[in-house]
Every structure is written in structure tokens, then in C-alpha cells.
Protein backbone atom coordinates (compact mmCIF):
# COMPACT_ATOMS: atom_id res chain seq x y z
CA UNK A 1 -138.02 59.98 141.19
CA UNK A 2 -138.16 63.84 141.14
CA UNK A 3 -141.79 65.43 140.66
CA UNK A 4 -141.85 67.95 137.87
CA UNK A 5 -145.80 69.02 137.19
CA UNK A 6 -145.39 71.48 139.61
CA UNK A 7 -142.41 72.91 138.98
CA UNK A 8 -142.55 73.16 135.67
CA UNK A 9 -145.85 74.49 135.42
CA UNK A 10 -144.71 77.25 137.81
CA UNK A 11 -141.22 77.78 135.86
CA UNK A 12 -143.39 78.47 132.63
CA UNK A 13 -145.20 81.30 134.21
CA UNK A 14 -141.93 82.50 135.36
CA UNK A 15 -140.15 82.12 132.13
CA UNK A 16 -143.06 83.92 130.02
CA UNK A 17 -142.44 86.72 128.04
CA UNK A 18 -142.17 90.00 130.34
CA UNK A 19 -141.73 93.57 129.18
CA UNK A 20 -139.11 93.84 131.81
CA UNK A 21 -136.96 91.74 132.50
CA UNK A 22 -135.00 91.37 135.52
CA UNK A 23 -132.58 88.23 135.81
CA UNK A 24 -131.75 88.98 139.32
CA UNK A 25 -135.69 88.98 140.67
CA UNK A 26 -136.05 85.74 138.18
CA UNK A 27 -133.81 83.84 140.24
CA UNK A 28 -135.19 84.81 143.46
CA UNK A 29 -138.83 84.04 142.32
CA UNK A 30 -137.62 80.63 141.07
CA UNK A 31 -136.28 80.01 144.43
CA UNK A 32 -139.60 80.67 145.79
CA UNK A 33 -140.93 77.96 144.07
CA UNK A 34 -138.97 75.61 144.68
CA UNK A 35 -138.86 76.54 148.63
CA UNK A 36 -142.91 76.61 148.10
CA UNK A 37 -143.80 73.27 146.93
CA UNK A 38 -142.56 71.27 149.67
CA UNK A 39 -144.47 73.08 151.84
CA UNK A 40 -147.99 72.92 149.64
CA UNK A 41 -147.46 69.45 149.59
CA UNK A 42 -146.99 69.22 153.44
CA UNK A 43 -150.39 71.47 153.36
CA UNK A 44 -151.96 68.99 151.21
CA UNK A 45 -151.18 65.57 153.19
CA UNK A 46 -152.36 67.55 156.26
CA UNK A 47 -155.76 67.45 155.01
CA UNK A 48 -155.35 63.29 155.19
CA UNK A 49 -158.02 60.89 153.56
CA UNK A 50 -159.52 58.28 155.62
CA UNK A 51 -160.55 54.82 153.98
CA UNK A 52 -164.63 54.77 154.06
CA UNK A 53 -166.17 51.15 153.83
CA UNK A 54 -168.15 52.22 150.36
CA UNK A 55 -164.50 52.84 148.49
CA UNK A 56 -163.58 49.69 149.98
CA UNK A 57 -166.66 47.71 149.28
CA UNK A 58 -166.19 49.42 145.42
CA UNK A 59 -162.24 48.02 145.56
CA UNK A 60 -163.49 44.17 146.89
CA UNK A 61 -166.41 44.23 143.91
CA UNK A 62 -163.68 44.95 141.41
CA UNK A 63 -161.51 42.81 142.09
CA UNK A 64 -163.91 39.88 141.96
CA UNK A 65 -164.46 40.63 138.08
CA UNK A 66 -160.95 40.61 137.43
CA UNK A 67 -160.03 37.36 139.08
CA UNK A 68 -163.35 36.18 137.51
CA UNK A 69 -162.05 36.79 134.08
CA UNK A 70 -158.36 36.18 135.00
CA UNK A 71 -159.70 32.48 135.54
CA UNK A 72 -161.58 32.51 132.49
CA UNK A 73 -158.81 33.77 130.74
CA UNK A 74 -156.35 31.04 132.13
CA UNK A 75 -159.00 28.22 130.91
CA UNK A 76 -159.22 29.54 127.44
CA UNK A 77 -156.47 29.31 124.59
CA UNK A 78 -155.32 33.13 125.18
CA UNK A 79 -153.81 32.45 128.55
CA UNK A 80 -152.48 36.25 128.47
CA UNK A 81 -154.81 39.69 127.95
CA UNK A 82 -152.64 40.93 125.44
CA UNK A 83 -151.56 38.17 123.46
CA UNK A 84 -149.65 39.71 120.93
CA UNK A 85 -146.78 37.34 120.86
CA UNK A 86 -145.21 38.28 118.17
CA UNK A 87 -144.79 42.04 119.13
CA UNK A 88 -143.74 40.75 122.64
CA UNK A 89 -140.78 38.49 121.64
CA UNK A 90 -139.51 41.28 119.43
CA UNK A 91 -138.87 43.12 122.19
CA UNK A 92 -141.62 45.56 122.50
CA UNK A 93 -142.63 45.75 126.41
CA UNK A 94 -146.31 47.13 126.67
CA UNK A 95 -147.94 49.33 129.74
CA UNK A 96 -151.65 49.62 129.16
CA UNK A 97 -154.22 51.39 131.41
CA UNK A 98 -157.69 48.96 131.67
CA UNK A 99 -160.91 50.60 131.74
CA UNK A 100 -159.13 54.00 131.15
CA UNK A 101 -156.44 53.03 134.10
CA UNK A 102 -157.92 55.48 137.04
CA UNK A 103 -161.60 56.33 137.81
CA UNK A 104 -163.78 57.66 140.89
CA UNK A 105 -165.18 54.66 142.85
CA UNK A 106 -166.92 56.38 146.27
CA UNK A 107 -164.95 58.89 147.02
CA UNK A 108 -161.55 57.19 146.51
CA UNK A 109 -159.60 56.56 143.30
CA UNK A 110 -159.49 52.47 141.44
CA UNK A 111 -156.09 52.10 139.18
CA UNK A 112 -155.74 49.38 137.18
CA UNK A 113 -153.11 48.61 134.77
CA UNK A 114 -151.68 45.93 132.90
CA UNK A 115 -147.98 45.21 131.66
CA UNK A 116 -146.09 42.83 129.67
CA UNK A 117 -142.83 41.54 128.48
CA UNK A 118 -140.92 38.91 126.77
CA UNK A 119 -137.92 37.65 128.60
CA UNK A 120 -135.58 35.64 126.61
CA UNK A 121 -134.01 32.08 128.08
CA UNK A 122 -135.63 31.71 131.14
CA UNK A 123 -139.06 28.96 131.68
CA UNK A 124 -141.88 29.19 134.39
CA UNK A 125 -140.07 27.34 136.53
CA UNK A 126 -138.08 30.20 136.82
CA UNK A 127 -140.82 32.58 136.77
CA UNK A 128 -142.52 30.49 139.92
CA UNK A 129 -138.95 30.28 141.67
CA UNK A 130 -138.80 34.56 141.83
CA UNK A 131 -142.41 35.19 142.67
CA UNK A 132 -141.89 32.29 145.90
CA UNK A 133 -138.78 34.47 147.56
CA UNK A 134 -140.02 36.84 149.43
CA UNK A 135 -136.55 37.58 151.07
CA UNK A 136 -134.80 38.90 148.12
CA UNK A 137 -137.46 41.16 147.14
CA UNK A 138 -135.46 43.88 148.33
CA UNK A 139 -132.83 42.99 146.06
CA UNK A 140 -134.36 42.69 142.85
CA UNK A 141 -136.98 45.58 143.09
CA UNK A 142 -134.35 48.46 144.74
CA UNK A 143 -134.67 51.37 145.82
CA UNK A 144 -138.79 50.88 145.54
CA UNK A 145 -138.60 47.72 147.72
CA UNK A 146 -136.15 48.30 150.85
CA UNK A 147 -137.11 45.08 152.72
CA UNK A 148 -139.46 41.91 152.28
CA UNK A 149 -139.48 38.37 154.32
CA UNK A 150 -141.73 35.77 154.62
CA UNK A 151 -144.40 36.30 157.60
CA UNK A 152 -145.29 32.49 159.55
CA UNK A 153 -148.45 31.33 159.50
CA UNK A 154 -150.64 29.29 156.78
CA UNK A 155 -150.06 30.12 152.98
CA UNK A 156 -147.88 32.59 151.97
CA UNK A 157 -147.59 35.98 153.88
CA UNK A 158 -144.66 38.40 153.06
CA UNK A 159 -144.12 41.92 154.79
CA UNK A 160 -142.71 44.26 152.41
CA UNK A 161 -141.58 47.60 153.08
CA UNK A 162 -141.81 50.45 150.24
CA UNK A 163 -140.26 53.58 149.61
CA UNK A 164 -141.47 55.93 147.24
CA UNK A 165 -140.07 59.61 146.50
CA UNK A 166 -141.77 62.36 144.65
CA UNK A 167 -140.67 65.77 146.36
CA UNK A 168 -140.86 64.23 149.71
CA UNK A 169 -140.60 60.23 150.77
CA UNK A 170 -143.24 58.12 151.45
CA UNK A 171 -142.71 55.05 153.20
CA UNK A 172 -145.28 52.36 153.28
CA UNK A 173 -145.21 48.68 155.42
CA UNK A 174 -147.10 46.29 153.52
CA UNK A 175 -148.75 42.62 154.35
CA UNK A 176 -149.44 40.34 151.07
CA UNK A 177 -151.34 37.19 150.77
CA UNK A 178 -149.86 35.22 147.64
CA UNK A 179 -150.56 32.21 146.10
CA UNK A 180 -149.21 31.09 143.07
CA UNK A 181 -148.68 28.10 140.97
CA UNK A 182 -148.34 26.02 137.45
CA UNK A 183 -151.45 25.28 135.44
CA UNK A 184 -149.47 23.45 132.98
CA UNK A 185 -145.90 22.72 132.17
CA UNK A 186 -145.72 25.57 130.19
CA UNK A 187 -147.77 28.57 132.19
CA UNK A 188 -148.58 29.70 135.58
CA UNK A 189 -149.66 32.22 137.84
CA UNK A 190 -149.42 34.96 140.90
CA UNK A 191 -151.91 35.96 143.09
CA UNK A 192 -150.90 38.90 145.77
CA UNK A 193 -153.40 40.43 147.39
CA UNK A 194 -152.80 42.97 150.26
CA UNK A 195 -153.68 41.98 153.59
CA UNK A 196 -152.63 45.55 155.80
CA UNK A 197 -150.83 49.06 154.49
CA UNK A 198 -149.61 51.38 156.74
CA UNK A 199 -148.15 54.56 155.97
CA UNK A 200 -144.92 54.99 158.01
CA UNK A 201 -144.19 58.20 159.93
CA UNK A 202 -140.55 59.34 160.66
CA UNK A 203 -139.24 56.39 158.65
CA UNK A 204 -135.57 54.92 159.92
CA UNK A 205 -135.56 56.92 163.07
CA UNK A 206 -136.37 55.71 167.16
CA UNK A 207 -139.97 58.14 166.33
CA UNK A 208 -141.02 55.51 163.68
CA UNK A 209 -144.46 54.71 163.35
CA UNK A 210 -147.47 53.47 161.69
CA UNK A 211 -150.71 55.81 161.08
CA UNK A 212 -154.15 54.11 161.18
CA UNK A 213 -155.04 52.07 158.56
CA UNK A 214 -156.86 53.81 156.43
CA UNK A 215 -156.31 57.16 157.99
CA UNK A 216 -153.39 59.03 156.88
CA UNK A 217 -152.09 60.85 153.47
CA UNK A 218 -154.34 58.00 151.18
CA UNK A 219 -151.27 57.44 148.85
CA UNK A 220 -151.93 53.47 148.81
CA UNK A 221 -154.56 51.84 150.64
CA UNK A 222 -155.25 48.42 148.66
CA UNK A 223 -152.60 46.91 146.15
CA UNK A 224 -153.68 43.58 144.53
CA UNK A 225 -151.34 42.06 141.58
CA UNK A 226 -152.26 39.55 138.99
CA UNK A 227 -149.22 37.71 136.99
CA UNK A 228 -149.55 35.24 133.87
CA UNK A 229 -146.55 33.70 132.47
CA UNK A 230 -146.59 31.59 129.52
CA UNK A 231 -143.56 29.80 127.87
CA UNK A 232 -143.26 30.35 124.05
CA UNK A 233 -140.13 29.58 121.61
CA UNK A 234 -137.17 31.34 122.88
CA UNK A 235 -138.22 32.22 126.70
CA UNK A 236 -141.13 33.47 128.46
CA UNK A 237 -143.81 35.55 127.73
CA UNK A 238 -145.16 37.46 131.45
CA UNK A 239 -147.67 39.53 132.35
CA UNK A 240 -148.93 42.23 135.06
CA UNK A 241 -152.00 43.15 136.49
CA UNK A 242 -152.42 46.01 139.02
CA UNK A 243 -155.51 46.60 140.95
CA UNK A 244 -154.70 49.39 143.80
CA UNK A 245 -156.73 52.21 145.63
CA UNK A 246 -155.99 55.41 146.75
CA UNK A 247 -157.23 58.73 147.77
CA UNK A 248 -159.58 60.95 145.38
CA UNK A 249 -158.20 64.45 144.25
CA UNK A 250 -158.91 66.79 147.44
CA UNK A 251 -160.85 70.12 146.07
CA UNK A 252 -158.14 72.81 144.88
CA UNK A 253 -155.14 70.98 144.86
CA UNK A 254 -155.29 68.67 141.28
CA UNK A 255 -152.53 70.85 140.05
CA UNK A 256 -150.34 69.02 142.86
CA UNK A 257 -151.93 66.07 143.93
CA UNK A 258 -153.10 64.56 140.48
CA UNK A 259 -149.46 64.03 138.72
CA UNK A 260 -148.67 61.95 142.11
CA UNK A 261 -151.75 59.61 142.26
CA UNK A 262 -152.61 59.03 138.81
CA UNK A 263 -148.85 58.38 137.75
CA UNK A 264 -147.59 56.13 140.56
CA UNK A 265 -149.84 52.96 139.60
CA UNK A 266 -148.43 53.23 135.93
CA UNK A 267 -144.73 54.03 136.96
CA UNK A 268 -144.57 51.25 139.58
CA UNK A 269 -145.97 48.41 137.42
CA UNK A 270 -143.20 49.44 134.74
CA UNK A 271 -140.59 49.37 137.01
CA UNK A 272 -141.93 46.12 138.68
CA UNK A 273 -142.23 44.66 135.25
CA UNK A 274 -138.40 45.96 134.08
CA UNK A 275 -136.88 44.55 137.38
CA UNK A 276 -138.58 41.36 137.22
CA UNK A 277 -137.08 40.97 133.84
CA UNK A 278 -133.56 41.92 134.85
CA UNK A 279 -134.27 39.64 137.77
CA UNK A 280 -135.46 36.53 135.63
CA UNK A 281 -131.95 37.05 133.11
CA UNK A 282 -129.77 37.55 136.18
CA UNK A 283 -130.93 34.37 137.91
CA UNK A 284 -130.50 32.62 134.56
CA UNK A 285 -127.12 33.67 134.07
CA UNK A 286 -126.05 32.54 137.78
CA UNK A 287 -127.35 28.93 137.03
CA UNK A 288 -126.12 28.64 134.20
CA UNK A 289 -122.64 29.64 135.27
CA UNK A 290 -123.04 27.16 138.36
């Protein structure tokens, strides 16, 4: 993913009307830029967040109304949010922000989002069989997911490692808690919930670390995900919840901080939903060529 708010913003000052115009001091101002905004966004992720027990506190109430109403939901008729069946089977994938998708919750940032899809030949059985292996995570969500196993203990624990790239590359080591199962023949569910995130520093090389919990750039601090699945003529319908905190918007730096935090919840549950799709088909297609 390439970030353009910045950069584009800047290139339509540059590329504004002028009185005088001189192509060869064009060029060098555009290279400017696009020397500059690596280094403003190095500036900004100086500056760090830290994780404050209120934001987290505000995160843990949340969540407790959505898997309150997620259970409702599942014990009613409507076993999805958007239940628009019709519009799903025909295709039409839907990304929807809930409760306007990002808001201020002490002094961090609450995104939630929902997605869903219709995916054609495939049954929950299928659906449960993808969501319980962890170990090729990395090869159905690539280049987002780079590597994912199965953590021993009770329940199901998974360490997943992310990579996400917007100007520069942020690397994250994640620890889930999952549970997940079939309500009836024809519908189940997903429970993640994350456990630790640590932002990784010097990624891939012998420096590698983790930063404090908690204490370091603030791009993803809590990541919770909700899926229903119900089987309808024809396939599956599934669906995608997103609960995740970050950093707030540090004072003076929107312009280049905003398009990063408030579009990475929406982007990544699209892509998850997409690649779980392709995932769900591809599987399919093996077994039934077995």
C-alpha cells in the first residue's frame, strides 16, 4: 500500500496555477516532497503514544456491548447484522463503518467496522475448518500476514505476525485468544480477541525487537474480530466484525497521521474479508479435485 494524502495534497499546491512557471524548479520542489514526508512521519512516530488504562477501560466496555448483542443476534432469526441476503448472493460485498466507524474514547481512537460477503459452494464446515488453522494464516492473508502458528497452552492461542506499509513498514507481533464454533448445522461463529501487540523495531534483522506494550508509535494496540457465517442456497453467507484501538490524532499533524489511522481498520477488514473468500473457493476447489 502506498500513502497518497500527503503527497497529493502537497503536489496540488505545487501544481497550482503560477504566473511563472519554471519546470526545472517544479521538479526539484516535487522532490522535496517526496524526500520530506518520510522524514515528518519519522517526526511524528517520535512523539509515540502510550496506552493509558482509561482508553483501555473505554476499549474492554465496548466490547462487552458488542458481544452482548452479537449473542443476541445469534439467538434471534437474523443471525447476521446486515442481513440482506439477497444483495449478498448477487455478489455485492459490503464494508460498513458502525457507530460512524472511528470516534475519541479517552484519549485514544475506537474503530469498528463490519464486512460481508457471499461465497459461493463452500458450507460452515468449511468456514470453521479456515478460522481453526492458525498455521496457514500466512498463506491465505499475504503480504498483511507474514507468519501465524498455534501457541500451547489451553484454548486456542495463535501468534501472528503483521506487516503493514504506508510510506514506511510497520511490523506488529500479535497474541489472539479464539474460540469458535457451530450453533447449528447451518451457522457458526469466531471469536478472536487479542491477548498482547507489540510493535516490532528493526524487523528481520539480529537488532529486532519489541517496544513496550502500549508504548510505542500507537498504530494498533487492541484488535478484537467477530465472524458470523450462515449457510443459505448456493454457499455461504459470512460476516466481519472489527473492534480495534489505536492512538488519537497528535496536535498538528492530522494532515499526516489521520489518512493512516482512520483508513487502516476499513482497508484491513476488506482485505481480510476478500482473502478469506479466495481462501474458502481455493480450499473448495482442492477437495473437490481430491
Amino acid at each position: 500500500m502506498t500513502y497518497k494524502g500527503a503527497v497529493g495534497d502537497a503536489q496540488g499546491i505545487v501544481d497550482a496555477p503560477c504566473s511563472r512557471h519554471n519546470p526545472a524548479r517544479e521538479v526539484n520542489v516535487h522532490a522535496k516532497i517526496r524526500t520530506a514526508i518520510p522524514f515528518l512521519f519519522a517526526a511524528a512516530c517520535c512523539h509515540g503514544a502510550r496506552l493509558t488504562a482509561p482508553a483501555s477501560q473505554a476499549f474492554d466496555s465496548y466490547v462487552q456491548i458488542v458481544e452482548a448483542r452479537l449473542a443476541a443476534q445469534h439467538a434471534s432469526g437474523s443471525y447476521l447484522a446486515n442481513g440482506d441476503e439477497a444483495v449478498l448472493a448477487a455478489g455485492s460485498a459490503r464494508t460498513e463503518p458502525v457507530n460512524g466507524g472511528t470516534w475519541e474514547a479517552s484519549g485514544a481512537l475506537l474503530h469498528h467496522w463490519r464486512a460481508a460477503a457471499f461465497v459461493p459452494g463452500v458450507d460452515p464446515s468449511d468456514m470453521l475448518a479456515l478460522l481453526r488453522d492458525p498455521g496457514r494464516l500466512s498463506r491465505y492473508y499475504a503480504p498483511e500476514v507474514v507468519s501465524s502458528r498455534a501457541l500451547p497452552g489451553e484454548g486456542t492461542t495463535s501468534l501472528i505476525r503483521f506487516r503493514k506499509q504506508k510510506i514506511v513498514t510497520v511490523v506488529l507481533d500479535a497474541e489472539f485468544a479464539g474460540q469458535s464454533g457451530l450453533t447449528a448445522p447451518d451457522r457458526g461463529y469466531s471469536v478472536s480477541r487479542s491477548t498482547h501487540i507489540w510493535q516490532i523495531e528493526d524487523a528481520g534483522s539480529r537488532n529486532e525487537r519489541r517496544r513496550p506494550e502500549g508504548d510505542d508509535d500507537g498504530f494498533l494496540w487492541r484488535l478484537n474480530s467477530y465472524w458470523s457465517f450462515l449457510e443459505v442456497p448456493g454457499g455461504l453467507l459470512i460476516e466481519c466484525e472489527a473492534v480495534s484501538l489505536t492512538r488519537n490524532i497528535p496536535f498538528g499533524l492530522g494532515w499526516l497521521i489521520t489518512p493512516i489511522i482512520e483508513t487502516l481498520p476499513r482497508e484491513s477488514l476488506q482485505f481480510t474479508l476478500t482473502a478469506t473468500k479466495k481462501a474458502l473457493i481455493e480450499n473448495n476447489k482442492r477437495e473437490a479435485r481430491r
